[in-house]
PDB file of N, CA and C in Angstrom:
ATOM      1  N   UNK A   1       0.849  -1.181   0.000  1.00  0.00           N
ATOM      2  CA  UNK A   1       0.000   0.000   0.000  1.00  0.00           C
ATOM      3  C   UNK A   1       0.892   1.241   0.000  1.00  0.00           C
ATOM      4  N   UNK A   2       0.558   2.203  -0.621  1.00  0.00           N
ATOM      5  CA  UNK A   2       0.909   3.359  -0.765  1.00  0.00           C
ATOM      6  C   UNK A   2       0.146   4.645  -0.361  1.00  0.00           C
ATOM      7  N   UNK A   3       0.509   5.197   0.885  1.00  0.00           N
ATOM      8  CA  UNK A   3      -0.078   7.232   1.014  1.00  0.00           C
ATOM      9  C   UNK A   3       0.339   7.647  -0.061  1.00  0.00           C
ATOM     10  N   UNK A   4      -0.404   8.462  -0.796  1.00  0.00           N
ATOM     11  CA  UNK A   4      -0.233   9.648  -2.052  1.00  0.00           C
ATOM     12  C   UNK A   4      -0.621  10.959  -1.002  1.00  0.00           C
ATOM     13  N   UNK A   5       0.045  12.417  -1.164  1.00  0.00           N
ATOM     14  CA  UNK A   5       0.151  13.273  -0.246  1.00  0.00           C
ATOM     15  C   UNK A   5       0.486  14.422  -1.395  1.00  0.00           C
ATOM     16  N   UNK A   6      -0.764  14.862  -1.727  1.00  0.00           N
ATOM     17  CA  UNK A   6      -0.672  16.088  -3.006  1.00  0.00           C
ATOM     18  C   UNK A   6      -1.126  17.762  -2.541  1.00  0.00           C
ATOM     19  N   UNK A   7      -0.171  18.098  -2.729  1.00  0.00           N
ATOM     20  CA  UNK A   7      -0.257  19.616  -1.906  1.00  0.00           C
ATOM     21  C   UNK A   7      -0.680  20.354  -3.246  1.00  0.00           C
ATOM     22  N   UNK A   8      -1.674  21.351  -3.412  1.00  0.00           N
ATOM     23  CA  UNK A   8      -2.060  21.930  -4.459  1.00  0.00           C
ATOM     24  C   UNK A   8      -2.655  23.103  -4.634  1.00  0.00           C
ATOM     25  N   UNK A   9      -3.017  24.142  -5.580  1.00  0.00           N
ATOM     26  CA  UNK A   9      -3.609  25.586  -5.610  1.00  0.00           C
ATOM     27  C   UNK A   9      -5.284  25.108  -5.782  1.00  0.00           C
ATOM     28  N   UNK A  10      -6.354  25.557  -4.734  1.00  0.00           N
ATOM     29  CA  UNK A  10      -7.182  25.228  -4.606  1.00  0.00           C
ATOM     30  C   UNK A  10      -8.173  25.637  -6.097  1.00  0.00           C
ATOM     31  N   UNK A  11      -7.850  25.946  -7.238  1.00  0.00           N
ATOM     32  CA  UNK A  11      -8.683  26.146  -8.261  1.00  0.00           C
ATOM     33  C   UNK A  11      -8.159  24.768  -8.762  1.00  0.00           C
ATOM     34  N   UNK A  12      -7.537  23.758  -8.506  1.00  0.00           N
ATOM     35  CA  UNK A  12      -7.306  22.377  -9.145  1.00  0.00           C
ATOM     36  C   UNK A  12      -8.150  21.494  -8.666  1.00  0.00           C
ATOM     37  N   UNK A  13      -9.148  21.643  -7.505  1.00  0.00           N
ATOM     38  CA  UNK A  13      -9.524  20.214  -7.039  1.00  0.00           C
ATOM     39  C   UNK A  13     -10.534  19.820  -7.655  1.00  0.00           C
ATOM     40  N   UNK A  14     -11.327  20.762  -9.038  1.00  0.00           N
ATOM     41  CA  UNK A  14     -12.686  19.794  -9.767  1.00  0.00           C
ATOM     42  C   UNK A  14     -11.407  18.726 -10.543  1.00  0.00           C
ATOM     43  N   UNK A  15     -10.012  19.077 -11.275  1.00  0.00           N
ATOM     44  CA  UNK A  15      -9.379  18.204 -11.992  1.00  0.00           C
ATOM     45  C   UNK A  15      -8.888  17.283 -10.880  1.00  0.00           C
ATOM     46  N   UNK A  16      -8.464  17.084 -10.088  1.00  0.00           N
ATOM     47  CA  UNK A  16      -7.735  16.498  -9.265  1.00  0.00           C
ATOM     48  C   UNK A  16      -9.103  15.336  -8.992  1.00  0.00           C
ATOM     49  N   UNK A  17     -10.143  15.794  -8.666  1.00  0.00           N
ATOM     50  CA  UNK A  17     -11.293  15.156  -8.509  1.00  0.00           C
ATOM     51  C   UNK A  17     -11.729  14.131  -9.416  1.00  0.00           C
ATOM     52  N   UNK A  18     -11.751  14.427 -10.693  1.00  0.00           N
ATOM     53  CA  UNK A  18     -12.211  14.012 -12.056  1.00  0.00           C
ATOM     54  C   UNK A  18     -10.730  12.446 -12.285  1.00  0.00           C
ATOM     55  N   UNK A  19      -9.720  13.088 -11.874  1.00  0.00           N
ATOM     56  CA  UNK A  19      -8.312  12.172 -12.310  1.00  0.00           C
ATOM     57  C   UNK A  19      -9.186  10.790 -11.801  1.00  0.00           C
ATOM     58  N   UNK A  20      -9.173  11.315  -9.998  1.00  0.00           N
ATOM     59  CA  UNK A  20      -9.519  10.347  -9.062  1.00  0.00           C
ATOM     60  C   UNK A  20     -10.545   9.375  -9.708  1.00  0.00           C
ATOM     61  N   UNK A  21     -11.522  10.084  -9.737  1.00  0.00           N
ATOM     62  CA  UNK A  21     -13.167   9.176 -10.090  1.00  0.00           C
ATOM     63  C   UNK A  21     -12.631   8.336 -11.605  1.00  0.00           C
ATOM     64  N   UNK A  22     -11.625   8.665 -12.275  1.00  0.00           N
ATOM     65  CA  UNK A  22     -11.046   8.113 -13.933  1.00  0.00           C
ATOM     66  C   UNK A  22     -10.501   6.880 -13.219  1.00  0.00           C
ATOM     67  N   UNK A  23      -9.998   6.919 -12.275  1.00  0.00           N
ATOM     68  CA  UNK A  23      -9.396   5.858 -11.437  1.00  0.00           C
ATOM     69  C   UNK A  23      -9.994   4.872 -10.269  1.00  0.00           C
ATOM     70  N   UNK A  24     -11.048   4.917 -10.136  1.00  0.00           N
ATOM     71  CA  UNK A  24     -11.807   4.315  -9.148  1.00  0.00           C
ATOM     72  C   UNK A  24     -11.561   4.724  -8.164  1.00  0.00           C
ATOM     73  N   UNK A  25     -10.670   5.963  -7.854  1.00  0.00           N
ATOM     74  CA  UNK A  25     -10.842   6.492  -6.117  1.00  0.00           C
ATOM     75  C   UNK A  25     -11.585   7.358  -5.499  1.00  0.00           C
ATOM     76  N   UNK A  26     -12.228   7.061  -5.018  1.00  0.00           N
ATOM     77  CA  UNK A  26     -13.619   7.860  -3.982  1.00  0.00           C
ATOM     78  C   UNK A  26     -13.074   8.041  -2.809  1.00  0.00           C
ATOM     79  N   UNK A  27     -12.408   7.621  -2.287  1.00  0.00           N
ATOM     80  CA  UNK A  27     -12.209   7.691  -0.690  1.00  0.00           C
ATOM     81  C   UNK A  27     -10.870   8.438  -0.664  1.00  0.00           C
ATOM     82  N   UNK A  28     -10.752   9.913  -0.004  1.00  0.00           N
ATOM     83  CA  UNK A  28      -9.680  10.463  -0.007  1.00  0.00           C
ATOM     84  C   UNK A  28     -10.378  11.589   0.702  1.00  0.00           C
ATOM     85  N   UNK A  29      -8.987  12.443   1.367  1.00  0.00           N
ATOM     86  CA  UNK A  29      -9.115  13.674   2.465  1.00  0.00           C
ATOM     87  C   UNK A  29      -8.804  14.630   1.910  1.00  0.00           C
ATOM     88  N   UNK A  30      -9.156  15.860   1.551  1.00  0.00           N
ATOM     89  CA  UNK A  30      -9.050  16.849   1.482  1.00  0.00           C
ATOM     90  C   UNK A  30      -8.653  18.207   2.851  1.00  0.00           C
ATOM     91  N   UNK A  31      -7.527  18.916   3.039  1.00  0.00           N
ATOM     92  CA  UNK A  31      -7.779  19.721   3.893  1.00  0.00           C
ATOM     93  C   UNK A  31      -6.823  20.996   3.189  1.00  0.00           C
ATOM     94  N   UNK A  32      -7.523  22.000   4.076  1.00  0.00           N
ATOM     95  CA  UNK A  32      -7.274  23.385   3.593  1.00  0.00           C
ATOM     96  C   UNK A  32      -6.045  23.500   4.276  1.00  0.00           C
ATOM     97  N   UNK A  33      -4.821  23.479   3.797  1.00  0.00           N
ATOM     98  CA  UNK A  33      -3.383  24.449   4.550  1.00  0.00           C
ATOM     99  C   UNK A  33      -3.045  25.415   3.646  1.00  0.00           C
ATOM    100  N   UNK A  34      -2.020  25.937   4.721  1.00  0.00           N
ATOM    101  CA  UNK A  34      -1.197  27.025   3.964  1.00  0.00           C
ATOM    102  C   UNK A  34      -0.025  26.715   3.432  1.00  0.00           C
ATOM    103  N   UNK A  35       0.604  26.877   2.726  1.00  0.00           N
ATOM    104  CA  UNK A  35       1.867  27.050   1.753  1.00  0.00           C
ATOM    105  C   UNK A  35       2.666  27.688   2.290  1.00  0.00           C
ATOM    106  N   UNK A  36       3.928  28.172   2.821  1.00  0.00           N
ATOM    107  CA  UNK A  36       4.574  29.102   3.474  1.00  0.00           C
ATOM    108  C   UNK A  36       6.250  28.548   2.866  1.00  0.00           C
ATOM    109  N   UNK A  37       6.742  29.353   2.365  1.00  0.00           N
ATOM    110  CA  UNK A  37       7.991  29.404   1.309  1.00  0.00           C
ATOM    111  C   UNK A  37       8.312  30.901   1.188  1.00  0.00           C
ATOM    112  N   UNK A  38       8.999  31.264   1.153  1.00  0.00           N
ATOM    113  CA  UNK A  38       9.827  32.584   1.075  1.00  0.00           C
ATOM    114  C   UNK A  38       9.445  33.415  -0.300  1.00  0.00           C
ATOM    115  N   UNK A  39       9.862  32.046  -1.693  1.00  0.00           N
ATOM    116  CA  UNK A  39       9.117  32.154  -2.608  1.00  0.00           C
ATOM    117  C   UNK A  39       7.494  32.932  -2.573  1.00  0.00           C
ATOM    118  N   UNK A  40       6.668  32.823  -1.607  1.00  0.00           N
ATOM    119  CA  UNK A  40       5.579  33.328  -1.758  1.00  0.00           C
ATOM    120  C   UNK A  40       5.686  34.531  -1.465  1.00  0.00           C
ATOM    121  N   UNK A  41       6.422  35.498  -1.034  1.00  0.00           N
ATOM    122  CA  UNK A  41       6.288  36.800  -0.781  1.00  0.00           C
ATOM    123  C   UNK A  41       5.075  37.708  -1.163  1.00  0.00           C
ATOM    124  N   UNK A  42       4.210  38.337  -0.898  1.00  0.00           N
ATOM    125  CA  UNK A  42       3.431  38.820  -1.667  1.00  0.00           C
ATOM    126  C   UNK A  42       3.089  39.836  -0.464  1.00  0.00           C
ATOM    127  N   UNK A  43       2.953  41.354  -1.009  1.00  0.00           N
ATOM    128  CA  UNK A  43       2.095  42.363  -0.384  1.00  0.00           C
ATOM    129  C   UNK A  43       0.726  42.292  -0.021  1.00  0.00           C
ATOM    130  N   UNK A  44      -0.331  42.508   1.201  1.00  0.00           N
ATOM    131  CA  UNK A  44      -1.169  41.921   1.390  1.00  0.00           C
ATOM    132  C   UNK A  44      -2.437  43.258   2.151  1.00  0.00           C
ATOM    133  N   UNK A  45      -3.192  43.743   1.753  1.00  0.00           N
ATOM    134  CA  UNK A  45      -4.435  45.031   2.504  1.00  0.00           C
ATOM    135  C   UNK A  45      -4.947  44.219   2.963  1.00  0.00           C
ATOM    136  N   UNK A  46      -4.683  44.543   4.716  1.00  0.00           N
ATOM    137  CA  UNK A  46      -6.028  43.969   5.819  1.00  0.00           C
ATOM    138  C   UNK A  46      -6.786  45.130   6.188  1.00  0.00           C
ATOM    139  N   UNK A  47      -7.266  45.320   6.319  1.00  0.00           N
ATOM    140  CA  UNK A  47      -8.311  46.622   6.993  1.00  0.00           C
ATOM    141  C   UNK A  47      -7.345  47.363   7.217  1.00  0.00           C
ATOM    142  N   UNK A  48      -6.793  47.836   5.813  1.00  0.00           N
ATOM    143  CA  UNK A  48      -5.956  49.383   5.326  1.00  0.00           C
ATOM    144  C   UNK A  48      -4.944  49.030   6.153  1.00  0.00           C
ATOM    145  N   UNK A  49      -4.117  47.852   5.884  1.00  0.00           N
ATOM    146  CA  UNK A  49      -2.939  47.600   6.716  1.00  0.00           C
ATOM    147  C   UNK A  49      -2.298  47.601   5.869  1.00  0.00           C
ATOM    148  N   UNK A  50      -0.922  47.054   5.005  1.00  0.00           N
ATOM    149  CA  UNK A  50      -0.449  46.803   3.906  1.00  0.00           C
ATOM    150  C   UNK A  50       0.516  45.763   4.738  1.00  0.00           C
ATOM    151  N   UNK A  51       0.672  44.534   4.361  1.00  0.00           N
ATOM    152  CA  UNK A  51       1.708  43.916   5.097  1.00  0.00           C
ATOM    153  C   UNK A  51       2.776  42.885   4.229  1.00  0.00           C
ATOM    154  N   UNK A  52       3.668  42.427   4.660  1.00  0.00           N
ATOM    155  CA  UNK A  52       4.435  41.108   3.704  1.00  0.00           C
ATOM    156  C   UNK A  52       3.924  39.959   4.009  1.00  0.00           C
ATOM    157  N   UNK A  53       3.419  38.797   3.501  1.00  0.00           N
ATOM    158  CA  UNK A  53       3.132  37.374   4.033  1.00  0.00           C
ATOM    159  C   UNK A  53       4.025  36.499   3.068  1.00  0.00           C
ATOM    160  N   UNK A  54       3.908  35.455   3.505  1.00  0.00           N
ATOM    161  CA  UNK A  54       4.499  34.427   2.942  1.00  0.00           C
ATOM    162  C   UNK A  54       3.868  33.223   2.616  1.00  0.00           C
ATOM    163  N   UNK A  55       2.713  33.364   3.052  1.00  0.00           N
ATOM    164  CA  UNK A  55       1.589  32.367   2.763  1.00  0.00           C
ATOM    165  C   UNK A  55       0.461  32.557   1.754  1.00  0.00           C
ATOM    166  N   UNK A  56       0.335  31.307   1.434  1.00  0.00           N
ATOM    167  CA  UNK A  56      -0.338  30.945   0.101  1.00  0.00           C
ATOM    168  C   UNK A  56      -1.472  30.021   0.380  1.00  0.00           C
ATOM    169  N   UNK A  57      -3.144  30.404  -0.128  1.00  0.00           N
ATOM    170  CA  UNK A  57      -3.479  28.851   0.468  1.00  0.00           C
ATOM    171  C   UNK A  57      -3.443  27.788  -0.717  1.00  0.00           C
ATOM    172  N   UNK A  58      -3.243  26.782  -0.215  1.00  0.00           N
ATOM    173  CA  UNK A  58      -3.581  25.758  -0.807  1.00  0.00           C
ATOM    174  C   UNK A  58      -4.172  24.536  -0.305  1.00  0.00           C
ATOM    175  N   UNK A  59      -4.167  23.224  -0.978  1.00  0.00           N
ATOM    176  CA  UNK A  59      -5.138  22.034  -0.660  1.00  0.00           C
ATOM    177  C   UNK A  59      -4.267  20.854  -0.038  1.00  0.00           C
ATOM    178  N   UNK A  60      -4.393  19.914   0.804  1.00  0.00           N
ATOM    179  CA  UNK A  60      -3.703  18.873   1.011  1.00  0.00           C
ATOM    180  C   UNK A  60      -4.685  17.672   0.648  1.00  0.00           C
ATOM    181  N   UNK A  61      -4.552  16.822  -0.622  1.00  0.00           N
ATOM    182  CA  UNK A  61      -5.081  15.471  -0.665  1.00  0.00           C
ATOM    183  C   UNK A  61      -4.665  14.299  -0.175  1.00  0.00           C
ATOM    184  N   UNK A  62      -4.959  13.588   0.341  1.00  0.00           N
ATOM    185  CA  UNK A  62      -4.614  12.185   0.987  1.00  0.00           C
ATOM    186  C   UNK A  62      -5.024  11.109   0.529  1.00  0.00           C
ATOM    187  N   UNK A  63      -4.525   9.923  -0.025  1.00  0.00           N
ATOM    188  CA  UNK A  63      -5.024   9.088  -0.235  1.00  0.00           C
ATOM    189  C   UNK A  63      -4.294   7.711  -0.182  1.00  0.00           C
ATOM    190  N   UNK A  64      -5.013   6.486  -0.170  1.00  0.00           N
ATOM    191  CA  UNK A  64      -4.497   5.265   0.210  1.00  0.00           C
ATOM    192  C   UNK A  64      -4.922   4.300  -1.414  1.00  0.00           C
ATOM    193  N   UNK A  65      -3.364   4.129  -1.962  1.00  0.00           N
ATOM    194  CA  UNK A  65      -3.541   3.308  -3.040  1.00  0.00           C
ATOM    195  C   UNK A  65      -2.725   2.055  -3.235  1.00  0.00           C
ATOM    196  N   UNK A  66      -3.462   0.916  -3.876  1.00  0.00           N
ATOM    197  CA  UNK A  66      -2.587  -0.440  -3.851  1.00  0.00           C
ATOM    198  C   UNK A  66      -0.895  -0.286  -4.113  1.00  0.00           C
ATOM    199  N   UNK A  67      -0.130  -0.508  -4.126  1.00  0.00           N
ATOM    200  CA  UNK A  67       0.756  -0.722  -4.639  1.00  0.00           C
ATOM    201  C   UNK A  67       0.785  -0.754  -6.297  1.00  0.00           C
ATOM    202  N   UNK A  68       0.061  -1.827  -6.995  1.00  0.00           N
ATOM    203  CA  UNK A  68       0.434  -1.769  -8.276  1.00  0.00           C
ATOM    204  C   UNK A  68      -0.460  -0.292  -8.795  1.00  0.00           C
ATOM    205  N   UNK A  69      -1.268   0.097  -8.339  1.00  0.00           N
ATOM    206  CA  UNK A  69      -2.052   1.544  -8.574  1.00  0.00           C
ATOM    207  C   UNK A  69      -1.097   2.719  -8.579  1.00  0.00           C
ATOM    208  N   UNK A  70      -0.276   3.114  -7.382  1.00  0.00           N
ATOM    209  CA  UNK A  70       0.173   4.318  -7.286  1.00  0.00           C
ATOM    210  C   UNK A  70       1.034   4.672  -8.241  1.00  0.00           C
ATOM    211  N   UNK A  71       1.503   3.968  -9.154  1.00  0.00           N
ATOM    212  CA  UNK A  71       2.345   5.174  -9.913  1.00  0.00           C
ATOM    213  C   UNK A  71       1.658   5.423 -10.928  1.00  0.00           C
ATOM    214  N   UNK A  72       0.244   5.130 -11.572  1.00  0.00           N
ATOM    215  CA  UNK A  72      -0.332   5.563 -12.256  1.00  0.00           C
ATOM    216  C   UNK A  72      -1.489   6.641 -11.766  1.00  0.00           C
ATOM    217  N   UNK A  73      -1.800   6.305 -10.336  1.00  0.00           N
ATOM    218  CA  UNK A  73      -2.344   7.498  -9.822  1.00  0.00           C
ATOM    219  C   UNK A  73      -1.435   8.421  -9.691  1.00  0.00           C
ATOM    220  N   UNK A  74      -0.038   8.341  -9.359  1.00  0.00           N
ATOM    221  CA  UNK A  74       1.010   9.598  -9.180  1.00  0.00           C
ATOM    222  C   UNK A  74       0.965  10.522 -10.748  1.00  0.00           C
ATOM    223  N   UNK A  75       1.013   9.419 -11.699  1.00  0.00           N
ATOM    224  CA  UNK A  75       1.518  10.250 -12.720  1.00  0.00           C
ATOM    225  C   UNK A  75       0.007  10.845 -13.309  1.00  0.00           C
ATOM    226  N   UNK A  76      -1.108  10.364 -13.164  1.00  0.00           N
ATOM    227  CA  UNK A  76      -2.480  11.398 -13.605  1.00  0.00           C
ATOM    228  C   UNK A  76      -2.336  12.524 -13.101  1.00  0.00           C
ATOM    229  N   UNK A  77      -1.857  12.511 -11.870  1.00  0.00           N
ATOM    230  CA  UNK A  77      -2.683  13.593 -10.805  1.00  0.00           C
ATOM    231  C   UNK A  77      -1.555  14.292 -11.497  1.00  0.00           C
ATOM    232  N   UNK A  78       0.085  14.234 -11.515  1.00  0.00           N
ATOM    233  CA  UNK A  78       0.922  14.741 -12.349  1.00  0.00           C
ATOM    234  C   UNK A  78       0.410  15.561 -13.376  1.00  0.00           C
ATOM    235  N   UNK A  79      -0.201  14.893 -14.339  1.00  0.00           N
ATOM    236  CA  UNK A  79      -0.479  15.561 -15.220  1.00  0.00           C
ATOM    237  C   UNK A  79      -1.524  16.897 -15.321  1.00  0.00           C
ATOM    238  N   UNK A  80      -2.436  16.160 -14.266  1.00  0.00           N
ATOM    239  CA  UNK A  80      -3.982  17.080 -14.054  1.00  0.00           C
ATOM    240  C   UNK A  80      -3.181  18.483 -13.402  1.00  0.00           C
ATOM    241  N   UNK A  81      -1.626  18.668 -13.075  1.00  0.00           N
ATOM    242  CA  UNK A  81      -1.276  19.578 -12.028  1.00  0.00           C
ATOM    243  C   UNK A  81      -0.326  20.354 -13.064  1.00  0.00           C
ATOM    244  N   UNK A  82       0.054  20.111 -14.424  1.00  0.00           N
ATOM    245  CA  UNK A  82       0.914  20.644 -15.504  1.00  0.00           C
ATOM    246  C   UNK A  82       0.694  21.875 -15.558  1.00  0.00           C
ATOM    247  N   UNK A  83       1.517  22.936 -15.652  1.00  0.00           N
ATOM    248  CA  UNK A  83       0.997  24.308 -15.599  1.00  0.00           C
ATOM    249  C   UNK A  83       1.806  24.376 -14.285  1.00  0.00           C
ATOM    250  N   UNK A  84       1.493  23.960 -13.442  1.00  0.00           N
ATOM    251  CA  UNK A  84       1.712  25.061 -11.917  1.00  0.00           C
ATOM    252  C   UNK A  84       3.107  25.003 -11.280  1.00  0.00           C
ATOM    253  N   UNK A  85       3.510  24.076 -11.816  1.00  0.00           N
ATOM    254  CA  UNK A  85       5.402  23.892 -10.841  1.00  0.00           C
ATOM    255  C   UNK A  85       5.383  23.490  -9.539  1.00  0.00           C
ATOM    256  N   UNK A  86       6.094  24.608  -9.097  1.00  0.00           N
ATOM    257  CA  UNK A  86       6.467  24.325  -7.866  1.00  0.00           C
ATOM    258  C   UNK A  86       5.464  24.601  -6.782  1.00  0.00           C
ATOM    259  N   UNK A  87       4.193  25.042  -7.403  1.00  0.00           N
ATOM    260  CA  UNK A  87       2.963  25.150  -6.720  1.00  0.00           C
ATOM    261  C   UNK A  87       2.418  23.884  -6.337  1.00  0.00           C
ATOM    262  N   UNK A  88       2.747  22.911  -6.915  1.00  0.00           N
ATOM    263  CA  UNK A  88       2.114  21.628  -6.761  1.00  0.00           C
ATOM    264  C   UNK A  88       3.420  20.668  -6.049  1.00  0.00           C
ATOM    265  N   UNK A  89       3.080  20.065  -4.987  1.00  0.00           N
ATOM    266  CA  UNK A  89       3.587  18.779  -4.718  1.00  0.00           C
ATOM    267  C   UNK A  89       3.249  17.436  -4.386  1.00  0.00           C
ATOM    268  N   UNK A  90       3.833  16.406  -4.853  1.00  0.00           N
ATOM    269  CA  UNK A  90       3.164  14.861  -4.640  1.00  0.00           C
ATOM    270  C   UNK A  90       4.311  14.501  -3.950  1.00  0.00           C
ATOM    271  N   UNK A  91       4.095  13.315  -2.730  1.00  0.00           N
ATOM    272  CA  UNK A  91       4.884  12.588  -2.304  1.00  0.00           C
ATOM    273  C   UNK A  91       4.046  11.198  -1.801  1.00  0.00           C
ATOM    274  N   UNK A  92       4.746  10.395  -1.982  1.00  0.00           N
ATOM    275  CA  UNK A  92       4.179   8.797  -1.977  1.00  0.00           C
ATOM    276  C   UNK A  92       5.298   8.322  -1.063  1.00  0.00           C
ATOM    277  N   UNK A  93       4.635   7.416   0.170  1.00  0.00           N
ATOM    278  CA  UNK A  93       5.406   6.733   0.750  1.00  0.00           C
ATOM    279  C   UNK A  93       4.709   5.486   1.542  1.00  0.00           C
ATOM    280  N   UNK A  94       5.125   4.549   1.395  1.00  0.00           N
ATOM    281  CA  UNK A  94       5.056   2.991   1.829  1.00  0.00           C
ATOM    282  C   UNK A  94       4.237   3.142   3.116  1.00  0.00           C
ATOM    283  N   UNK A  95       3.076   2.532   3.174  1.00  0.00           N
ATOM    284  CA  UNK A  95       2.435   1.555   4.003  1.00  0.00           C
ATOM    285  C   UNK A  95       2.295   0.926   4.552  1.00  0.00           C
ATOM    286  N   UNK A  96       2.547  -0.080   5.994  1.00  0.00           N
ATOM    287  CA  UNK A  96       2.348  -1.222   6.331  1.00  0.00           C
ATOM    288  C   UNK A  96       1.032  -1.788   6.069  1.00  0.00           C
ATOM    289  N   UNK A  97       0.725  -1.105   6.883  1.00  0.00           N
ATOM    290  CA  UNK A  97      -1.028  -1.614   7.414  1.00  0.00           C
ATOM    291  C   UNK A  97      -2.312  -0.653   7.189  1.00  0.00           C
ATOM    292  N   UNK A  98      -3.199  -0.503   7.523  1.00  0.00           N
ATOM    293  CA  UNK A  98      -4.271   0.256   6.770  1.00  0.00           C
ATOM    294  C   UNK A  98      -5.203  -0.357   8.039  1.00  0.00           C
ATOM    295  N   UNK A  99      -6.101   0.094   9.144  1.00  0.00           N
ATOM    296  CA  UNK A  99      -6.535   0.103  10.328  1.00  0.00           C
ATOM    297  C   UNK A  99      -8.096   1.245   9.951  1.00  0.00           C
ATOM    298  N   UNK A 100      -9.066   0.487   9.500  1.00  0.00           N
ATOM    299  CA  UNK A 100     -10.599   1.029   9.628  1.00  0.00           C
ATOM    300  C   UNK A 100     -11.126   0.593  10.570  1.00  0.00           C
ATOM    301  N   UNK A 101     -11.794   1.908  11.555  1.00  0.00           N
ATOM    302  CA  UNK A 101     -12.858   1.562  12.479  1.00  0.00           C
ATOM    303  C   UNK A 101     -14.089   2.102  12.043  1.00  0.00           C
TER     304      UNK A 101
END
């Protein structure tokens, strides 16, 4: 078994969505984080404040795929993410066990 762990710009998740369902995966987590990289610098108006941030939001997907599955789920979602760079990240890492209550 394989975690897939896709960090992303939240105008991607109808494609990211669509990859999934092309693939038979329904069951996966979505959560809202922030991005924080130096790279993000950006000027920011809070109630007529002007400030520097470094944060970006983006999406965290989670998901649990067979072994012989994940590198073809790695490389869709890859593709569904073309365009964005270093805005997008995937990381996949090994499984033991898998524990539903």
């Amino acid at each position: 078994m394989k975690k897939i762990e896709v960090i992303f710009p939240p105008s991607r998740i109808y494609e990211l969505r669509e990859t999934l369902a092309e693939h038979f995966l329904f069951e996966f987590i979505v959560s809202d984080v922030k991005d924080i990289a130096p790279k993000n610098i950006r000027v920011v108006n809070y109630n007529g404040i002007r400030y520097e941030t470094d944060e970006k939001a983006a999406y965290k997907l989670e998901l649990i795929a067979r072994d012989e599955e994940a590198d073809n789920v790695t490389e869709a979602l890859s593709i569904a993410l073309i365009g964005y760079g270093t805005d997008s990240k995937i990381l996949v890492t090994n499984v033991r066990e898998v524990e539903t209550h």
